[in-house]
Protein backbone atom coordinates (compact mmCIF):
# COMPACT_ATOMS: atom_id res chain seq x y z
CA UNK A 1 44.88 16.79 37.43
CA UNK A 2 47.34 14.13 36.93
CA UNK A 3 45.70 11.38 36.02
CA UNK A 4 42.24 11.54 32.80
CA UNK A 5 39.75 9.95 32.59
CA UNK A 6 36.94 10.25 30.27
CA UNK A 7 33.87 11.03 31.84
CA UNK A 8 30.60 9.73 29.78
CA UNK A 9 27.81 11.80 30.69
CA UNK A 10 24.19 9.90 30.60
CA UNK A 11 22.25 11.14 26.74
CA UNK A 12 25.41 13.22 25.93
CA UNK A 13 24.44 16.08 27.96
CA UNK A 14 26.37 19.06 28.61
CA UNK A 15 24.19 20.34 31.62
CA UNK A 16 24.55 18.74 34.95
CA UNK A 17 22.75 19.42 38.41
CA UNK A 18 25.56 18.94 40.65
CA UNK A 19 24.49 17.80 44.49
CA UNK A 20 27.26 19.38 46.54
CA UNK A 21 27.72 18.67 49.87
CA UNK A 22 30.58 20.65 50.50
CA UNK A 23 33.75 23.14 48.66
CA UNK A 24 36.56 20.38 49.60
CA UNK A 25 34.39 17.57 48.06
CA UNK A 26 32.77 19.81 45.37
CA UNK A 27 36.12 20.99 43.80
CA UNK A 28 37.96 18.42 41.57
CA UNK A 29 34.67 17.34 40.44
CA UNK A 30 33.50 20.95 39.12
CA UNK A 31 36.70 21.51 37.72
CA UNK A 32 36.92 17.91 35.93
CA UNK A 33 33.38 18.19 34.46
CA UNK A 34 34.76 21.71 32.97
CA UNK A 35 37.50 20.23 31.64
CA UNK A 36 35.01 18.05 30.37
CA UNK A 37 32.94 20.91 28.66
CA UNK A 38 30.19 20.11 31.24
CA UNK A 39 28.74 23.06 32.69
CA UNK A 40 27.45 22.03 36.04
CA UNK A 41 24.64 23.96 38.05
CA UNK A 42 25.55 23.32 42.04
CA UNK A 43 22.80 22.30 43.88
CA UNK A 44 23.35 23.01 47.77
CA UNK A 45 20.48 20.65 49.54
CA UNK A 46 21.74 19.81 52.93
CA UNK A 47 19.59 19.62 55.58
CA UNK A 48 21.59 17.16 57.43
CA UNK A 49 24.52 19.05 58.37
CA UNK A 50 24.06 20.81 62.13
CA UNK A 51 24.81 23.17 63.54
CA UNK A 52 23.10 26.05 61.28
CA UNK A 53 26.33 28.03 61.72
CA UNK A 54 28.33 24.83 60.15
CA UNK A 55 25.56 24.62 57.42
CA UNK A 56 26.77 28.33 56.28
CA UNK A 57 30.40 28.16 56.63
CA UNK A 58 29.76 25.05 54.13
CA UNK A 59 27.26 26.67 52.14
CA UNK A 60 29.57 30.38 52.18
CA UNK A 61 32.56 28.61 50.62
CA UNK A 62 30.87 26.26 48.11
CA UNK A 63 28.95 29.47 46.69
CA UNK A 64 32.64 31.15 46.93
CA UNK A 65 34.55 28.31 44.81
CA UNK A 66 30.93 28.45 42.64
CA UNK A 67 30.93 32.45 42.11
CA UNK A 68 35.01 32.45 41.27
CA UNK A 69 34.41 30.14 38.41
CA UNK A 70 31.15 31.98 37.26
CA UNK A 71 29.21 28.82 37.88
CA UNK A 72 25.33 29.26 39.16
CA UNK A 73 24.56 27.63 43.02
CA UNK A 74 21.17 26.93 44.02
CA UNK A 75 20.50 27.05 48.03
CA UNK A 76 17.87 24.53 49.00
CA UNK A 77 15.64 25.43 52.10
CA UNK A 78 17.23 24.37 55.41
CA UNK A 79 14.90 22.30 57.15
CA UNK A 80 16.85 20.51 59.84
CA UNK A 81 13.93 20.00 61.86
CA UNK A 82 12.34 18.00 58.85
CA UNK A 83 15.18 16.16 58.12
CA UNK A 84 15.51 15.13 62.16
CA UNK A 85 11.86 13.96 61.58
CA UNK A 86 12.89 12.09 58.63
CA UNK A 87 15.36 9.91 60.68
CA UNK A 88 13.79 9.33 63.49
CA UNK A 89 14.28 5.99 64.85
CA UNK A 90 18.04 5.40 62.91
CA UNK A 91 19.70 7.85 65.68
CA UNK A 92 21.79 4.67 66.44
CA UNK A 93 22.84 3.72 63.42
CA UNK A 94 26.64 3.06 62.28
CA UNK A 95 28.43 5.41 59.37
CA UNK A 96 27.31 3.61 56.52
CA UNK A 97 24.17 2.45 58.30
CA UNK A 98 20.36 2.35 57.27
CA UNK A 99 20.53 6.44 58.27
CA UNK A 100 23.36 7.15 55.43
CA UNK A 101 21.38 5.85 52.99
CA UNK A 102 17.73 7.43 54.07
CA UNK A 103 19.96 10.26 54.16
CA UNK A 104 21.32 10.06 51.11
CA UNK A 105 17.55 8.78 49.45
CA UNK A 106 16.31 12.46 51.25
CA UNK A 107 18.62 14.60 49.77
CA UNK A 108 18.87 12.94 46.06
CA UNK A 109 15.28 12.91 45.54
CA UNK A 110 15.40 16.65 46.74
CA UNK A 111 17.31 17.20 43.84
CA UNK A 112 16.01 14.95 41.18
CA UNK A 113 12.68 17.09 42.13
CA UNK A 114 14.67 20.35 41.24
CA UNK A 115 16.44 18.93 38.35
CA UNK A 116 12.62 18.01 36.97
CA UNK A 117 11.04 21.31 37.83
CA UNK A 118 14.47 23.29 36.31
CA UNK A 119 14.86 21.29 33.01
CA UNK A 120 17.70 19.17 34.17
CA UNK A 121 18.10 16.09 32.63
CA UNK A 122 21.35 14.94 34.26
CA UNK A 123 22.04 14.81 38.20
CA UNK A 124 25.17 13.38 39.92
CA UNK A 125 26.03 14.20 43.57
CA UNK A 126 29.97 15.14 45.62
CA UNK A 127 28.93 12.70 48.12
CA UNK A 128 30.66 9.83 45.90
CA UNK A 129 33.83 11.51 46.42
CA UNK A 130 34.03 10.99 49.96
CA UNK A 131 36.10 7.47 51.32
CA UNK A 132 33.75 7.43 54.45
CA UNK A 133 30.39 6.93 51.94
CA UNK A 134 29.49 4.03 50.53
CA UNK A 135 29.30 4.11 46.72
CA UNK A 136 26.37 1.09 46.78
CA UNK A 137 24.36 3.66 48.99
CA UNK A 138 24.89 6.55 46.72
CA UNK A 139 23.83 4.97 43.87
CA UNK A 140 21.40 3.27 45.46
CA UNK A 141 19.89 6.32 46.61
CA UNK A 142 20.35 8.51 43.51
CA UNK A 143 18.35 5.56 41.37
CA UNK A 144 15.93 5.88 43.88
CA UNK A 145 15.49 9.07 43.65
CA UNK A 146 15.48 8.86 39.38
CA UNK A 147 12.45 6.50 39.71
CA UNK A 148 10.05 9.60 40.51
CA UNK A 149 11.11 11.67 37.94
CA UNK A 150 11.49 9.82 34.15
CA UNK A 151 13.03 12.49 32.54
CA UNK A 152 15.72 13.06 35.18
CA UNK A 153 18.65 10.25 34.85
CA UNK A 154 20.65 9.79 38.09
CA UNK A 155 24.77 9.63 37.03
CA UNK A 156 26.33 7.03 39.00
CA UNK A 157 30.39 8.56 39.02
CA UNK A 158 32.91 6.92 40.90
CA UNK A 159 34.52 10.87 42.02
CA UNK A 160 37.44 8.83 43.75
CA UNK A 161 39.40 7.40 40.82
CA UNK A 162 40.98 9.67 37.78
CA UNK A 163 43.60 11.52 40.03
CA UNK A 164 40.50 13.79 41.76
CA UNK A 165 41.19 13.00 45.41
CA UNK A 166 44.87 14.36 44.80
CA UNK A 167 43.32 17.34 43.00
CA UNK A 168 40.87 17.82 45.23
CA UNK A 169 43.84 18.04 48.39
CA UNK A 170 45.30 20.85 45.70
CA UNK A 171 42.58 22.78 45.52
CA UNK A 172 41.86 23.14 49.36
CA UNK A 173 45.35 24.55 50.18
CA UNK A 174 45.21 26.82 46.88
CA UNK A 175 41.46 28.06 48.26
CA UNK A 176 42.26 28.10 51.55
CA UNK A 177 38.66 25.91 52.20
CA UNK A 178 37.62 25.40 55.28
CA UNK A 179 37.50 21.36 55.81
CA UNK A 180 35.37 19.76 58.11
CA UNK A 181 35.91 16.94 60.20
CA UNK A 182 32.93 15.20 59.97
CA UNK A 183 30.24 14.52 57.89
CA UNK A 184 27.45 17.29 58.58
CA UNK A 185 25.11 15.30 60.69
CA UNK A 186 24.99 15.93 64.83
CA UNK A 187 25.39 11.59 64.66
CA UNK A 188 28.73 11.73 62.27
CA UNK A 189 29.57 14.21 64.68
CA UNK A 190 29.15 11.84 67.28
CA UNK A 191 31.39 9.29 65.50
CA UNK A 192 34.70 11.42 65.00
């Protein structure tokens, strides 16, 4: 990485579940919170992304970045179906839109769930990394998600800044990731 910056972890904690959303997102960030002597746990919950053959090309190389650096990944159920139900009636809705962030509320609180069941104090999601999200929305939804859990802490991390979205460019050519080009969602699909 070129440029540092220190990262201050909520309660000083050394464990993190990590929301990924994808190996390209996912990869500066794991390898800056090792730097960091943060261990994160990956947490794969993405229900959103269609088709299923696009969720497991995503899914295959985040657990192949994961198993290379002997870091633990956690598949959450797929349950497109659910998560269709979930935004029904925001089909129409902009990138950035009032679906984003229902989205990004579903998926969060998915994880702040696991992080409570598994003994995780600490979550933080990959989606902040992206230009095309909206920071507000992610830390919007990530509080949100906090609020039913007390002992989980949502980490609101600006992944953008600190030299990560060069790093992150690195990292795809030396992996050889596959990169989408779109969000994960049939509507961001829609959009491109």
């Amino acid at each position: 990485m070129k440029k540092k910056f220190e990262l201050i972890v909520p309660g000083g904690e050394t464990k993190v579940l990590l929301h990924t959303c994808c190996a390209p997102c996912s990869s500066a960030i794991i390898e800056c919170l090792m730097q960091h002597g943060i261990t994160p746990t990956i947490y794969y919950s993405n229900p959103n992304i269609f088709p299923l053959e696009e969720y497991e090309i995503r899914k295959n190389e985040c657990t192949r970045y994961a198993t290379s650096l002997g870091l633990e990944i956690i598949d959450d159920d797929y349950d497109h179906e659910k998560w269709r139900s979930e935004m029904a009636g925001l089909e129409d809705e902009p990138e950035r839109g009032g679906r984003c962030l229902k989205c990004f509320k579903y998926r969060l609180l998915r994880t702040a769930k696991y992080a409570h069941e598994h003994g995780f104090k600490v979550i933080t999601t990959t989606l902040a990394s992206s230009r095309w999200k909206s920071l507000e929305q992610i830390e919007e939804a990530g509080k949100f998600a906090a609020t039913f859990y007390p002992d989980v802490t949502f980490w609101a991390q600006n992944w953008r800044k600190g030299g990560l979205s060069e790093r992150r460019l690195e990292i795809i050519k030396e992996y050889g990731f596959y990169n989408q080009r779109y969000c994960g969602c049939e509507f961001s699909m829609r959009d491109v």
